[in-house]
PDB file of N, CA and C in Angstrom:
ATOM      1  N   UNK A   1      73.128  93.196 115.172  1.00  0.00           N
ATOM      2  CA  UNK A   1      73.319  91.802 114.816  1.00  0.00           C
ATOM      3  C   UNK A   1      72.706  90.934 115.899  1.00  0.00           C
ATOM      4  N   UNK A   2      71.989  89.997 115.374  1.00  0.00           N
ATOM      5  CA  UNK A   2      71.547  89.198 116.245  1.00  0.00           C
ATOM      6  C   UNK A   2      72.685  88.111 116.750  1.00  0.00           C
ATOM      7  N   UNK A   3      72.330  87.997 118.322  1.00  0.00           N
ATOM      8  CA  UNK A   3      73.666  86.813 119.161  1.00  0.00           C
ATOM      9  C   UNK A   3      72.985  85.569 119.718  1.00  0.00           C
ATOM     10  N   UNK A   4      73.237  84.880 119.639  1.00  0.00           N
ATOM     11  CA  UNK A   4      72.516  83.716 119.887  1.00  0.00           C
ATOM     12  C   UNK A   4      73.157  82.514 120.906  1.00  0.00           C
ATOM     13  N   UNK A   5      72.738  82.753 122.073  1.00  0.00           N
ATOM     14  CA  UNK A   5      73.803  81.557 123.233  1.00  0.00           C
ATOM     15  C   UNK A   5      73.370  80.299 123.384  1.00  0.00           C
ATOM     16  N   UNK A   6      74.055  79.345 122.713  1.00  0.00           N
ATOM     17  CA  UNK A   6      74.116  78.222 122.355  1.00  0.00           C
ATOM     18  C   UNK A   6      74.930  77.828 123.484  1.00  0.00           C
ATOM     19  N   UNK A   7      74.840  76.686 124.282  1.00  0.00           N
ATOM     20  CA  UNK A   7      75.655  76.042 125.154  1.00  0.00           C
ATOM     21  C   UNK A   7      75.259  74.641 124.969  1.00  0.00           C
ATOM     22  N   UNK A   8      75.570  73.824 123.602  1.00  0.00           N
ATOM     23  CA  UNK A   8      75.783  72.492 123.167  1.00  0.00           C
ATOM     24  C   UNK A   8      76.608  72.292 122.376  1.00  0.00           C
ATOM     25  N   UNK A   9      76.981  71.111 122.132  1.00  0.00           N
ATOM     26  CA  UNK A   9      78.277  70.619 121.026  1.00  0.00           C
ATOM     27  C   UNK A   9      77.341  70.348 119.543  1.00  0.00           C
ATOM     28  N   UNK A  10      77.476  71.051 119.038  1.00  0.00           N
ATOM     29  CA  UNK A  10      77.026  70.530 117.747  1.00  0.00           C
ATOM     30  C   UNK A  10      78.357  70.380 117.116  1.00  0.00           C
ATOM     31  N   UNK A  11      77.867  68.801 116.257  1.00  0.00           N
ATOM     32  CA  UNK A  11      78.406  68.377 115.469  1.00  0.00           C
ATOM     33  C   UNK A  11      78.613  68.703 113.960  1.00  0.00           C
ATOM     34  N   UNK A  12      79.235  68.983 113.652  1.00  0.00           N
ATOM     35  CA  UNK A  12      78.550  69.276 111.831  1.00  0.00           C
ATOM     36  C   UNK A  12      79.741  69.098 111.090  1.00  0.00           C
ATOM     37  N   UNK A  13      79.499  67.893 109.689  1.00  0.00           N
ATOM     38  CA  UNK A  13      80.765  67.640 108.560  1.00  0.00           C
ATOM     39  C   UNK A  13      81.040  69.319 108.077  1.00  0.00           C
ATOM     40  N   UNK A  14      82.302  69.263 107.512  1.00  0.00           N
ATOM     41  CA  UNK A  14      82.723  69.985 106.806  1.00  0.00           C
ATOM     42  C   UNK A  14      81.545  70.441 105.764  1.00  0.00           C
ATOM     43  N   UNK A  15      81.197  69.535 105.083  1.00  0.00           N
ATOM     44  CA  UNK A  15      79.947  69.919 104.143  1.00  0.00           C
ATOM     45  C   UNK A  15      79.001  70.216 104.691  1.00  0.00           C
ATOM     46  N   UNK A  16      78.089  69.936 105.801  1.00  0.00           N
ATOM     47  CA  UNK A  16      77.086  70.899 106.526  1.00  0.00           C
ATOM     48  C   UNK A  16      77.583  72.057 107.047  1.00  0.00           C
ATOM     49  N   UNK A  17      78.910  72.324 107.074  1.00  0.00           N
ATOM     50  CA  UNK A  17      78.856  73.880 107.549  1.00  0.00           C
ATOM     51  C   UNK A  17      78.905  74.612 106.241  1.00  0.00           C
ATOM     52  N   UNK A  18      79.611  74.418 105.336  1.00  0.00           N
ATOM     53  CA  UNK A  18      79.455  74.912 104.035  1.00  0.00           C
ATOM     54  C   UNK A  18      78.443  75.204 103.476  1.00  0.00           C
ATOM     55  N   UNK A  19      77.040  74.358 103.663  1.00  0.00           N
ATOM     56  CA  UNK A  19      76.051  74.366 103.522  1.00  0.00           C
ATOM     57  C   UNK A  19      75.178  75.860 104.358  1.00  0.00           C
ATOM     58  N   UNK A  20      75.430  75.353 105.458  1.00  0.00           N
ATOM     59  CA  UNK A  20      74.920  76.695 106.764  1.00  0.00           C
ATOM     60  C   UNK A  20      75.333  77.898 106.089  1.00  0.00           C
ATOM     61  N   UNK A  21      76.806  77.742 106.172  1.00  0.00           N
ATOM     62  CA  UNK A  21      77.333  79.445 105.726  1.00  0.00           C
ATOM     63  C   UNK A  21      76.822  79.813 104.211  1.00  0.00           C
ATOM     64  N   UNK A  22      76.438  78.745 103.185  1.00  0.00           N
ATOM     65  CA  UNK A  22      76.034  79.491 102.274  1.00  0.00           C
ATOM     66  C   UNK A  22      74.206  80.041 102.140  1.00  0.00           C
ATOM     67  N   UNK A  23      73.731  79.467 103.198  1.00  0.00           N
ATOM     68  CA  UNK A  23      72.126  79.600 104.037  1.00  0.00           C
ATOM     69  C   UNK A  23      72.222  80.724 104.095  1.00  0.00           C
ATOM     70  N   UNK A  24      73.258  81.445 105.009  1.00  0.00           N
ATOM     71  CA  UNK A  24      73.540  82.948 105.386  1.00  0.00           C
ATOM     72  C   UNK A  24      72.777  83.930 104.111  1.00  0.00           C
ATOM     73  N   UNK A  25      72.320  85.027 104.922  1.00  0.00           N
ATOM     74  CA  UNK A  25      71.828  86.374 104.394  1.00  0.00           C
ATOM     75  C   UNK A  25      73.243  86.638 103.287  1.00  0.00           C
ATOM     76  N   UNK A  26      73.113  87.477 102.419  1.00  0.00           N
ATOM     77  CA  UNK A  26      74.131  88.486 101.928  1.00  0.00           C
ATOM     78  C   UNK A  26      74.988  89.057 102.979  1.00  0.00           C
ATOM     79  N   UNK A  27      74.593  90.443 103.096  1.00  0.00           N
ATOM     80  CA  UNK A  27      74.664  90.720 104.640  1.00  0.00           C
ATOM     81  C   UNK A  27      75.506  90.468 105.506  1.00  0.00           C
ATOM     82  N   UNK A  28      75.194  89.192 105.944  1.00  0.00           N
ATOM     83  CA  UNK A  28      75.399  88.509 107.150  1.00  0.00           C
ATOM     84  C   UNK A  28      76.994  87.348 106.146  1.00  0.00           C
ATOM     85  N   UNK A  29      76.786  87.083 105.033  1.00  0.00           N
ATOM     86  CA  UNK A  29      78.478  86.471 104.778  1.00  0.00           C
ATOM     87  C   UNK A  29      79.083  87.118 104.419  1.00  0.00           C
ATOM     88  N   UNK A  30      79.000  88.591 104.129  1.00  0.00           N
ATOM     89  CA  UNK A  30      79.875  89.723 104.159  1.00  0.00           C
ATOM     90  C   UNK A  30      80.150  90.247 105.473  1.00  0.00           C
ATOM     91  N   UNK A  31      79.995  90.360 106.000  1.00  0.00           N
ATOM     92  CA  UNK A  31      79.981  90.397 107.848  1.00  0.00           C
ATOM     93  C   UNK A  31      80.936  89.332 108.642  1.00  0.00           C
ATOM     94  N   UNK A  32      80.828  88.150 108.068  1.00  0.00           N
ATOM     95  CA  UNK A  32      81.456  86.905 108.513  1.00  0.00           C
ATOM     96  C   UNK A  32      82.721  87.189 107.795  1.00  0.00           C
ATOM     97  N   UNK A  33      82.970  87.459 106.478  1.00  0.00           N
ATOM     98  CA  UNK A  33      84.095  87.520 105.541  1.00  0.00           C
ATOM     99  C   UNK A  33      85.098  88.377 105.847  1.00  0.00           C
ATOM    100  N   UNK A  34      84.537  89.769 106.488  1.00  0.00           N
ATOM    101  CA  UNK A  34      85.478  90.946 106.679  1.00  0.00           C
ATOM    102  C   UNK A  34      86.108  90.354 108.460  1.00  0.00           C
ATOM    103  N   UNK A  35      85.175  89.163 109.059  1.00  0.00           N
ATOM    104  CA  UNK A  35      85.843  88.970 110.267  1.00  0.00           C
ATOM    105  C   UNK A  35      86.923  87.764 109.994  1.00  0.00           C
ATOM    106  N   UNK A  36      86.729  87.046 109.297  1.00  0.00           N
ATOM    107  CA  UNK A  36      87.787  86.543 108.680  1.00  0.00           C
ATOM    108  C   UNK A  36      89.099  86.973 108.080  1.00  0.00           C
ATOM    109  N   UNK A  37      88.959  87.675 107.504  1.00  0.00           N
ATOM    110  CA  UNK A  37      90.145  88.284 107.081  1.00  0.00           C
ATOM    111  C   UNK A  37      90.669  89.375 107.868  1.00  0.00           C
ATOM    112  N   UNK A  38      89.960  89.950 108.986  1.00  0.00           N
ATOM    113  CA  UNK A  38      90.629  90.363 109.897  1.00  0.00           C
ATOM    114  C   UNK A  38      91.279  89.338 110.601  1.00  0.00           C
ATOM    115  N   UNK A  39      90.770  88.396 111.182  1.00  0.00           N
ATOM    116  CA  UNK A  39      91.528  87.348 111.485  1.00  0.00           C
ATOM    117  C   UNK A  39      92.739  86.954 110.969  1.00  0.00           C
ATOM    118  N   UNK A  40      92.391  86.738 109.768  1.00  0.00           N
ATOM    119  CA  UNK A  40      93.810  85.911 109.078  1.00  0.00           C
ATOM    120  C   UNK A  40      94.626  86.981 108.890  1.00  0.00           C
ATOM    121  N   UNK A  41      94.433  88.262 109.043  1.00  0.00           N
ATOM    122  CA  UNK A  41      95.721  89.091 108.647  1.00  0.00           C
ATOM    123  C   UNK A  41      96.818  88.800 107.284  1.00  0.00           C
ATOM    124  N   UNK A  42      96.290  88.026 105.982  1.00  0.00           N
ATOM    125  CA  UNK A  42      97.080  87.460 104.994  1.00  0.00           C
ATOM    126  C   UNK A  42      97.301  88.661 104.402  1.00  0.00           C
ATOM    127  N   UNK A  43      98.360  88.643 103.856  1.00  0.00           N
ATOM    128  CA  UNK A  43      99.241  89.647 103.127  1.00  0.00           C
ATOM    129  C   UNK A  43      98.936  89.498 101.429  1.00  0.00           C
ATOM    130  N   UNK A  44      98.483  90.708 100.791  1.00  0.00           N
ATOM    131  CA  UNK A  44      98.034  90.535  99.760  1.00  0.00           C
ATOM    132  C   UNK A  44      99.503  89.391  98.625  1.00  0.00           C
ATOM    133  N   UNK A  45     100.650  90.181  99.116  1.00  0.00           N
ATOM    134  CA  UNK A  45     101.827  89.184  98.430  1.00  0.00           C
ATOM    135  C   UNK A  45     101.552  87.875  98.429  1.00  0.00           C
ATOM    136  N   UNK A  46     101.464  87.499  99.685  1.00  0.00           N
ATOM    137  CA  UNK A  46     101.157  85.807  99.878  1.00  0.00           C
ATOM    138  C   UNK A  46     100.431  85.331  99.006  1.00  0.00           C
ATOM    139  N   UNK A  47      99.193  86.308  98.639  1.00  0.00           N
ATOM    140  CA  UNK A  47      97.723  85.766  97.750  1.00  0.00           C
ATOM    141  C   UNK A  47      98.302  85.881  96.768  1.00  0.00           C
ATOM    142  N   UNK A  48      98.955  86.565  96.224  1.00  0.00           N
ATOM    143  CA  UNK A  48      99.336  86.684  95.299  1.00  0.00           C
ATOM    144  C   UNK A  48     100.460  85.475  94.300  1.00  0.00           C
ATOM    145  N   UNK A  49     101.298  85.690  95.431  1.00  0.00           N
ATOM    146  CA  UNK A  49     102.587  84.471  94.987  1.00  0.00           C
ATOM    147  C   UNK A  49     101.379  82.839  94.856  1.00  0.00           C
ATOM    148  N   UNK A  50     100.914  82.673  95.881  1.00  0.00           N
ATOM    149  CA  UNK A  50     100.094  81.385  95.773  1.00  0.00           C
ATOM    150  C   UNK A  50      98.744  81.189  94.298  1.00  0.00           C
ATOM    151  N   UNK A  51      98.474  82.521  94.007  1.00  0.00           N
ATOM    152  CA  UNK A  51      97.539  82.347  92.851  1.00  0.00           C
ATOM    153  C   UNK A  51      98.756  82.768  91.603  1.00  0.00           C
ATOM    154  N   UNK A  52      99.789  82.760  91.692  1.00  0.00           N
ATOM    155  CA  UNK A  52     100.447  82.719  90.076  1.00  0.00           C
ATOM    156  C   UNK A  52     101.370  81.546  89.897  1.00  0.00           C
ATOM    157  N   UNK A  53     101.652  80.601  91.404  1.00  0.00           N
ATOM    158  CA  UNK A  53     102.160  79.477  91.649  1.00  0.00           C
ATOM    159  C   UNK A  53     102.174  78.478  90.561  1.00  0.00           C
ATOM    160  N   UNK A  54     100.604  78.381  90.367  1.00  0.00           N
ATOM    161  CA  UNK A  54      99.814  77.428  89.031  1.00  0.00           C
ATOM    162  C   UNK A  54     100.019  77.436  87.741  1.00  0.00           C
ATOM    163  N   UNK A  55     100.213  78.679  87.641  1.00  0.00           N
ATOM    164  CA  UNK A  55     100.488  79.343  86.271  1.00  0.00           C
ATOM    165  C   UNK A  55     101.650  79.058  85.653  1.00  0.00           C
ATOM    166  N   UNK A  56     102.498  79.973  86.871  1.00  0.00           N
ATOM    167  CA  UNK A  56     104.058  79.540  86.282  1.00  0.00           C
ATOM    168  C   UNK A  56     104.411  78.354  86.532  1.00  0.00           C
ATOM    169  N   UNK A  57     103.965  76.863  86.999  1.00  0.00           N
ATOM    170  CA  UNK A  57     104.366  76.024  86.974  1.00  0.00           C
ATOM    171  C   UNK A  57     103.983  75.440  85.811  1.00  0.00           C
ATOM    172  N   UNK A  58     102.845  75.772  85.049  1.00  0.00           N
ATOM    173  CA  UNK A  58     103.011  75.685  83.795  1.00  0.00           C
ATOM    174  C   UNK A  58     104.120  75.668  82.659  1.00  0.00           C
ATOM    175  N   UNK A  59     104.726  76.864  83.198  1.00  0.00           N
ATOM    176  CA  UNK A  59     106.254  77.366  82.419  1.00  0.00           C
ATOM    177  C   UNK A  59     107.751  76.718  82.906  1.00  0.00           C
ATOM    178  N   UNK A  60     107.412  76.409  84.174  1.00  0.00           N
ATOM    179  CA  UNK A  60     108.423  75.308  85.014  1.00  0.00           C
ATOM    180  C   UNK A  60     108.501  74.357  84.529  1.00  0.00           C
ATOM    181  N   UNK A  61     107.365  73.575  84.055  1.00  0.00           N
ATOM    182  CA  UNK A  61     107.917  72.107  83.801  1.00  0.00           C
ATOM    183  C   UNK A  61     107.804  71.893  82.659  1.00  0.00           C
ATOM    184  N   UNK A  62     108.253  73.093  81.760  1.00  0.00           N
ATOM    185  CA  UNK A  62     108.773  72.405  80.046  1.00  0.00           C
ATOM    186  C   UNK A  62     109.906  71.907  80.100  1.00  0.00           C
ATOM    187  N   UNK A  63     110.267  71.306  78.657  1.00  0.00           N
ATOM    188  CA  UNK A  63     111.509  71.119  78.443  1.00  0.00           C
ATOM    189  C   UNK A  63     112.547  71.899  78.524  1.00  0.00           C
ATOM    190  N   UNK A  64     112.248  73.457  77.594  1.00  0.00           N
ATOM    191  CA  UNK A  64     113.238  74.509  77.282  1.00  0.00           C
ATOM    192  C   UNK A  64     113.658  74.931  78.761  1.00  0.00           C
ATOM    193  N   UNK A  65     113.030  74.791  80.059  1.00  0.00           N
ATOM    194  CA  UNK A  65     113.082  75.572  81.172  1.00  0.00           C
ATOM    195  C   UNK A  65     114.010  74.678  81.672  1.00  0.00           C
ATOM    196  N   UNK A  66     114.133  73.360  81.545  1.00  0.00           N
ATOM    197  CA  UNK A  66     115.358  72.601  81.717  1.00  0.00           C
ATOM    198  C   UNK A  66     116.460  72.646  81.406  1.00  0.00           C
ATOM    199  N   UNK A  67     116.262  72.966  79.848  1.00  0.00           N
ATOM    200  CA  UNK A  67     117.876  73.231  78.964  1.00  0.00           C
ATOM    201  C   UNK A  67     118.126  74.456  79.349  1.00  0.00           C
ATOM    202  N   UNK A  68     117.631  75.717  79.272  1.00  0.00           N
ATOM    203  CA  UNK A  68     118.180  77.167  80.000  1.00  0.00           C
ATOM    204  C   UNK A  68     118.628  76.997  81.081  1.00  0.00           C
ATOM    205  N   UNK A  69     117.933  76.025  82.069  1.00  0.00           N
ATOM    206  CA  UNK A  69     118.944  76.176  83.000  1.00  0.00           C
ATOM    207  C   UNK A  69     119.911  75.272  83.634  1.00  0.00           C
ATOM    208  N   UNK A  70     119.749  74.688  82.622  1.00  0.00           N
ATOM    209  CA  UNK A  70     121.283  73.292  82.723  1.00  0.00           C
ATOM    210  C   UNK A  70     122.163  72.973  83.367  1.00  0.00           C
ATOM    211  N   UNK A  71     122.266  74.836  83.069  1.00  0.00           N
ATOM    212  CA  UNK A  71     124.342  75.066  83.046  1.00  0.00           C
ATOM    213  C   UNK A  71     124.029  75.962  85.206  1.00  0.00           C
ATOM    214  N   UNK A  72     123.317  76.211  85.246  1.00  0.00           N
ATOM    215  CA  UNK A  72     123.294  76.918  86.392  1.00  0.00           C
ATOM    216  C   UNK A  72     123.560  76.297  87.919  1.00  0.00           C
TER     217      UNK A  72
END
């Protein structure tokens, strides 16, 4: 892998880095991705509970989900 020593402040919006990282080789944002998620250490549960969140709040905010649970 190529390393590259940069010793300046670059500036860059949120959207120019988005931009950069999608510049990236194949390769090279699969490389970045697996160091990321080593990083974040997220627990597949977490991903999980947060991507069905949407869904079932679908089913949360009917009416019937009110009256079933009324009495509770």
């Amino acid at each position: 892998m190529e390393s590259i020593n940069i010793n300046s402040d670059i500036q860059l919006t949120f959207n120019q880095l988005i931009q950069l990282l999608k510049s990236l080789p194949t390769r090279q944002k699969q490389i970045l991705k697996d160091e990321l998620n080593k990083d974040l250490k997220v627990d597949d549960k977490v991903l999980t509970h947060y991507a069905s969140e949407e869904v079932l709040a679908k089913d949360w905010m009917l009416n019937e989900e009110d009256i079933a649970w009324k009495d509770l």
